[in-house]
N, C-alpha and C. Protein backbone atom coordinates (compact mmCIF):
# COMPACT_ATOMS: atom_id res chain seq x y z
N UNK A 1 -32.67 -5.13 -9.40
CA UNK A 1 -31.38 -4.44 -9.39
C UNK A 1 -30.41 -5.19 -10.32
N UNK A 2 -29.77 -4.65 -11.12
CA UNK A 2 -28.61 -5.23 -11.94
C UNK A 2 -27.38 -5.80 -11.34
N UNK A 3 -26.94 -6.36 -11.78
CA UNK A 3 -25.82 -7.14 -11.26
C UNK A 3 -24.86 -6.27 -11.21
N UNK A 4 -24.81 -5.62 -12.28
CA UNK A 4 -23.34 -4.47 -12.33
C UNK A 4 -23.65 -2.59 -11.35
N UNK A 5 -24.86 -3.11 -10.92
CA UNK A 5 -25.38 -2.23 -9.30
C UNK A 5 -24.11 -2.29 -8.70
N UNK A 6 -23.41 -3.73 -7.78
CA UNK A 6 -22.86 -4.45 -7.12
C UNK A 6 -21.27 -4.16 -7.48
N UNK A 7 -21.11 -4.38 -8.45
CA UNK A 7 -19.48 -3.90 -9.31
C UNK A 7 -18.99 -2.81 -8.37
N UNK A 8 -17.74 -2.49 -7.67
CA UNK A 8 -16.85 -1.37 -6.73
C UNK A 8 -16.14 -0.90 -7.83
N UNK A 9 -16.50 0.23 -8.07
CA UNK A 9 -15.20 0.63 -8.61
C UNK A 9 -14.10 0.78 -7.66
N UNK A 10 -13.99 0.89 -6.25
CA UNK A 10 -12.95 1.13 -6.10
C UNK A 10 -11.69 -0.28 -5.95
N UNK A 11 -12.50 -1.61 -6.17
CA UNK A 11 -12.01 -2.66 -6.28
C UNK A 11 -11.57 -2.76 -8.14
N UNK A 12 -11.54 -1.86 -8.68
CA UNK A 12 -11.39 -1.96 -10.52
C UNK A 12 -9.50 -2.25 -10.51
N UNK A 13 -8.93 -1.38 -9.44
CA UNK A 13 -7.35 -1.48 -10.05
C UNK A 13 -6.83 -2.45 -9.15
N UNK A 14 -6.29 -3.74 -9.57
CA UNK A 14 -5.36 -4.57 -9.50
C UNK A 14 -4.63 -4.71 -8.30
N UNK A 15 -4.17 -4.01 -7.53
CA UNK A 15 -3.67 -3.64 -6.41
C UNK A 15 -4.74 -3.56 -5.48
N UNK A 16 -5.49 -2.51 -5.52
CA UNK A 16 -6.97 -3.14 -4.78
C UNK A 16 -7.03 -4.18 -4.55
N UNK A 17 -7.50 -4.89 -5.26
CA UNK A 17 -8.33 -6.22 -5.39
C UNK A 17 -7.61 -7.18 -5.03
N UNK A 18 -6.53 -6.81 -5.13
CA UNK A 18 -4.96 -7.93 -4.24
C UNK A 18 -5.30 -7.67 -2.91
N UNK A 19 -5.10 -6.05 -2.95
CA UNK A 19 -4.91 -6.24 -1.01
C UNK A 19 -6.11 -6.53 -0.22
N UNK A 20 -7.57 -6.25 -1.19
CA UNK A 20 -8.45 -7.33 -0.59
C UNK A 20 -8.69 -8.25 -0.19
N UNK A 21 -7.91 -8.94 -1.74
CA UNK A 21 -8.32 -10.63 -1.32
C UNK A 21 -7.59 -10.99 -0.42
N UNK A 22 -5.94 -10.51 -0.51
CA UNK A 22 -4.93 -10.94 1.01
C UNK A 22 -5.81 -10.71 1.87
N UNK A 23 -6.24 -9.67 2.56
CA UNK A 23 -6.57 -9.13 3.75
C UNK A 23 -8.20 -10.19 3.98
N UNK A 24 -8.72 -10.41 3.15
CA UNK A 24 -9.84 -11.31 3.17
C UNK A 24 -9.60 -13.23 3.74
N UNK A 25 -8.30 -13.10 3.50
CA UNK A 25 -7.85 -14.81 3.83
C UNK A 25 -7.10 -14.61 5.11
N UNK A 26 -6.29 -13.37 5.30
CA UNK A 26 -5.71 -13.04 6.54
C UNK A 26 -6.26 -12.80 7.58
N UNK A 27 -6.06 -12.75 8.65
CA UNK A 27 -6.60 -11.81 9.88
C UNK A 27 -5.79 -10.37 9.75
N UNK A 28 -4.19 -9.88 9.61
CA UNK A 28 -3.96 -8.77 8.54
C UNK A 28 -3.09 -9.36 7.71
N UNK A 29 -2.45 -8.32 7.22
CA UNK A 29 -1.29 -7.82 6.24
C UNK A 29 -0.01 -6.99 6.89
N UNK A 30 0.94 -6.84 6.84
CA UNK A 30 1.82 -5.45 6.94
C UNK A 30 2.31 -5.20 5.43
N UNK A 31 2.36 -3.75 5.76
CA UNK A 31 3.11 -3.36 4.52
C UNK A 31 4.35 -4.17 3.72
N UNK A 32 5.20 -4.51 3.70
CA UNK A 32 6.21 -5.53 3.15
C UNK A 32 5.74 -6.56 2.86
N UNK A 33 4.57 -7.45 3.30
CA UNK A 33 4.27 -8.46 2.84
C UNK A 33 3.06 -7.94 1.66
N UNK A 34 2.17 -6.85 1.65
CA UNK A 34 1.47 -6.46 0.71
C UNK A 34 2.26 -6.42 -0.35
N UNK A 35 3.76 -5.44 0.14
CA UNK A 35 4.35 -4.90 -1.64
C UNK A 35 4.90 -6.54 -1.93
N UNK A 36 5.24 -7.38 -1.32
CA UNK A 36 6.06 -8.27 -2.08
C UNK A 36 5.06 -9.29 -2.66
N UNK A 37 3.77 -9.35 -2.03
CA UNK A 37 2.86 -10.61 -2.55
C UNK A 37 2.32 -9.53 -4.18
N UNK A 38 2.21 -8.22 -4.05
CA UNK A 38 1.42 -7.52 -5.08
C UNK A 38 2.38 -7.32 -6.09
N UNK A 39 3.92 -7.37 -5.81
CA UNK A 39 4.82 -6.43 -6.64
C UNK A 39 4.64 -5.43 -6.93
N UNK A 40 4.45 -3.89 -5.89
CA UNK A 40 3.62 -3.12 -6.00
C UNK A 40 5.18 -2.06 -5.41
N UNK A 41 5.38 -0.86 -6.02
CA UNK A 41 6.11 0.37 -5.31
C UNK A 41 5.33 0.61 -3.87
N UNK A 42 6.63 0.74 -2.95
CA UNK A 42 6.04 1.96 -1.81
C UNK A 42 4.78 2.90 -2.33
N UNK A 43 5.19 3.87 -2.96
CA UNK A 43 4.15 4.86 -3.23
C UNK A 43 3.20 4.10 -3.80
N UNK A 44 2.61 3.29 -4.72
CA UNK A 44 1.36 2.84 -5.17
C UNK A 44 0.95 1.90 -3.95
N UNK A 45 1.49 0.96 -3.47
CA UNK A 45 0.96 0.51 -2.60
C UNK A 45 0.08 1.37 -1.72
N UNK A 46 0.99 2.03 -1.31
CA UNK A 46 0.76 3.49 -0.24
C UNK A 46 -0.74 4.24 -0.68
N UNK A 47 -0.81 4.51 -1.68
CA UNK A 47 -1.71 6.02 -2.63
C UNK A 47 -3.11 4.46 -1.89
N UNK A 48 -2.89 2.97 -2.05
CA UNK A 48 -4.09 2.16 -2.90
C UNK A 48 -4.62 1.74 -1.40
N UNK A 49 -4.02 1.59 -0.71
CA UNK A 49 -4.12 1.28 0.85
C UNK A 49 -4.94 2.86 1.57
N UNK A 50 -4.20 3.79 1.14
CA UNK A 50 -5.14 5.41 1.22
C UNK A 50 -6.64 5.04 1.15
N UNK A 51 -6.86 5.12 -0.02
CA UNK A 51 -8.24 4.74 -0.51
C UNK A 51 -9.16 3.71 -0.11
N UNK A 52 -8.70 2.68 0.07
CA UNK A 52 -8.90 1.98 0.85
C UNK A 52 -9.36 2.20 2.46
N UNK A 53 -8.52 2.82 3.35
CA UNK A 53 -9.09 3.31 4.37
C UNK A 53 -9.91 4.37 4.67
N UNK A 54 -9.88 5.34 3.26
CA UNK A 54 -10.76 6.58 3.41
C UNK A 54 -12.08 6.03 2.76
N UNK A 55 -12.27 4.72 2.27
CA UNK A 55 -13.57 4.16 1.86
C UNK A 55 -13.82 3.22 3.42
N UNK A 56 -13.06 3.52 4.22
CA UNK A 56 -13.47 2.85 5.63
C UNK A 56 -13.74 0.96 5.46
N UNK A 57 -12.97 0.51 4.16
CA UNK A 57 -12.77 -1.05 4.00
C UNK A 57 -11.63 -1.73 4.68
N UNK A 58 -10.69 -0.82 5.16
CA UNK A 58 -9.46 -1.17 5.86
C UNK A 58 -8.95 -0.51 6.57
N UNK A 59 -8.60 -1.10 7.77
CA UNK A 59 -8.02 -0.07 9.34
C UNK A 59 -7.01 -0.32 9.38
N UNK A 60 -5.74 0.56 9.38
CA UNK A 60 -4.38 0.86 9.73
C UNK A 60 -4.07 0.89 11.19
N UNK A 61 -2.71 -0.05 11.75
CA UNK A 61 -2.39 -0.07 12.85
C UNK A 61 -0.85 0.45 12.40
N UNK A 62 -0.33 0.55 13.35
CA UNK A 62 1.23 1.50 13.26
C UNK A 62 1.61 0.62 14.53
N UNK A 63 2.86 0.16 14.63
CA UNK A 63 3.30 0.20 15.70
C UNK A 63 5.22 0.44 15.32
N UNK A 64 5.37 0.13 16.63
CA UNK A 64 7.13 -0.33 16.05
C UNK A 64 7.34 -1.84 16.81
N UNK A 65 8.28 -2.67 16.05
CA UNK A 65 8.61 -3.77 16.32
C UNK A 65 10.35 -3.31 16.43
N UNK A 66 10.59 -3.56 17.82
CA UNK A 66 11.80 -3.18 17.85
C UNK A 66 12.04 -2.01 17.67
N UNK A 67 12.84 -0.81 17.04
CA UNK A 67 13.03 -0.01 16.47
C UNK A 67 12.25 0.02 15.30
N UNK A 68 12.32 -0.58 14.87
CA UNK A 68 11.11 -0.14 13.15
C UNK A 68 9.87 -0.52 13.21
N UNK A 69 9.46 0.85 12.09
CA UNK A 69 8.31 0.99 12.44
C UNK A 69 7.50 -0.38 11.47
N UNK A 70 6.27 -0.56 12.45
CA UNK A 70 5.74 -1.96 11.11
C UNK A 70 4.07 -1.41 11.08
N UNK A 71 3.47 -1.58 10.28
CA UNK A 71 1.99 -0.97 9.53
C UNK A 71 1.77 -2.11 8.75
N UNK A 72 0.69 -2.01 9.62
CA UNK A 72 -0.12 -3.96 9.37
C UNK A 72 -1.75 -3.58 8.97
N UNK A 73 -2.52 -3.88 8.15
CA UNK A 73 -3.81 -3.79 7.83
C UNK A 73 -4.78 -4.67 8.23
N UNK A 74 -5.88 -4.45 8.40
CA UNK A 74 -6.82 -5.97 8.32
C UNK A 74 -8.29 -5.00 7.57
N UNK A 75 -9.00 -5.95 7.34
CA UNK A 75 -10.56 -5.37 6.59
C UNK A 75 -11.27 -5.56 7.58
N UNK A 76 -12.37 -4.56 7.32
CA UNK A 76 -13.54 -3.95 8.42
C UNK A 76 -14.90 -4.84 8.13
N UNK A 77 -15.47 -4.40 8.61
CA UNK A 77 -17.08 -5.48 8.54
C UNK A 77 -17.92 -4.75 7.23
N UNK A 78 -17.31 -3.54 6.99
CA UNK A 78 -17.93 -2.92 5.51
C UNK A 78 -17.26 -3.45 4.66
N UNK A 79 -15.71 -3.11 4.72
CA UNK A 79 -15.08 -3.88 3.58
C UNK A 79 -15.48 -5.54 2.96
N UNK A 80 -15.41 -5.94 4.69
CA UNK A 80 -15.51 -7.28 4.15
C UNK A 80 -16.72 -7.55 3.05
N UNK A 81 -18.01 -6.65 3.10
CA UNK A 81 -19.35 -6.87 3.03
C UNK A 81 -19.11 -6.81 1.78
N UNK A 82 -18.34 -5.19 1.39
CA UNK A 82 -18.51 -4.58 0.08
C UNK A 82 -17.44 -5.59 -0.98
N UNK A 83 -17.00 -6.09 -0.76
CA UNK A 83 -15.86 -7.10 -1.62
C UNK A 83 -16.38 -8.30 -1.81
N UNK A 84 -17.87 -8.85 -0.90
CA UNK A 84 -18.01 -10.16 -0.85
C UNK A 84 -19.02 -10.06 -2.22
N UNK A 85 -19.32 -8.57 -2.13
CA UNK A 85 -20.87 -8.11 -2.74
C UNK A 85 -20.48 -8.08 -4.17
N UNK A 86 -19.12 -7.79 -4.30
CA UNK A 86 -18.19 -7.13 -5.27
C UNK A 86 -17.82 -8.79 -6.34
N UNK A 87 -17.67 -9.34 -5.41
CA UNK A 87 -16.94 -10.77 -5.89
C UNK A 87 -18.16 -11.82 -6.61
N UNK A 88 -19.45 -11.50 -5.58
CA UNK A 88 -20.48 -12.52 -6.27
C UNK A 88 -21.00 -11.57 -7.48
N UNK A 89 -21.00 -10.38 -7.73
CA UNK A 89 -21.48 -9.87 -8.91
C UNK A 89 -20.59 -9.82 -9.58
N UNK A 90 -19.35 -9.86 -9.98
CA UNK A 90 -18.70 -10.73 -10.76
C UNK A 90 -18.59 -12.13 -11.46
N UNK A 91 -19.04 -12.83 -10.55
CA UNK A 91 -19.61 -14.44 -10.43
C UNK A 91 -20.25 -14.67 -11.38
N UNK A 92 -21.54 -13.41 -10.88
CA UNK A 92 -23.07 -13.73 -12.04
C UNK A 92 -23.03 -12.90 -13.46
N UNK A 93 -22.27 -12.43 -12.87
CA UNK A 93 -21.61 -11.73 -14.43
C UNK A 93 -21.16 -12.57 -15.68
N UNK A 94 -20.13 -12.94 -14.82
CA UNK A 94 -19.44 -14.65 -15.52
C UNK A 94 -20.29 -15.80 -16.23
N UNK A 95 -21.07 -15.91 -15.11
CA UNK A 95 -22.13 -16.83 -15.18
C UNK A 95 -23.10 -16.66 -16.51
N UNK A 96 -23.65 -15.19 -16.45
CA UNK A 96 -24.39 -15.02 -17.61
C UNK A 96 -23.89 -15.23 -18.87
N UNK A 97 -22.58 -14.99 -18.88
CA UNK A 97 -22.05 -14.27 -20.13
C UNK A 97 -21.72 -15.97 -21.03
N UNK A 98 -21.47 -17.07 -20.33
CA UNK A 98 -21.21 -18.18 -20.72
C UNK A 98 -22.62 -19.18 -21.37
């Protein structure tokens, strides 16, 4: 199997691959700390976190803290898998190319 088998596209845009790696060192995220660590708009954050959960790599909680509402993320046992899979075929990618 090729190394670039392994490559996600859906880990290709920048924002992805942020709120992975956060969510990979975290136990979660909430929204406000995603946009401010990514420098990312509401809406893109929003659209990249979508995708993210409709690829079933990240589960959305909602609650309210106080009056406001707070939406906190963490990664799933696929996500985690598919990013780890994602990260070492990058690695050997690297690896070869040197």
């Amino acid at each position: 199997m090729s190394i670039i088998n392994n490559i996600n596209k859906l880990f290709d845009h920048r924002i992805r691959l942020g709120i992975m790696s956060i969510l990979m060192v975290n136990d979660y995220a909430d929204f406000n700390m995603l946009k401010e660590l990514l420098g990312a708009t509401d809406g893109n954050l929003a659209s990249h976190t979508k995708a993210l959960e409709k690829a079933e790599y990240i589960k959305i909680e909602k609650q309210f803290i106080g009056r406001k509402p707070n939406t906190r993320y963490a990664t799933t046992a696929l996500g985690k898998t598919a990013f780890k899979k994602h990260i070492e075929a990058l690695e050997k990618l690297i690896k070869n190319k040197t």
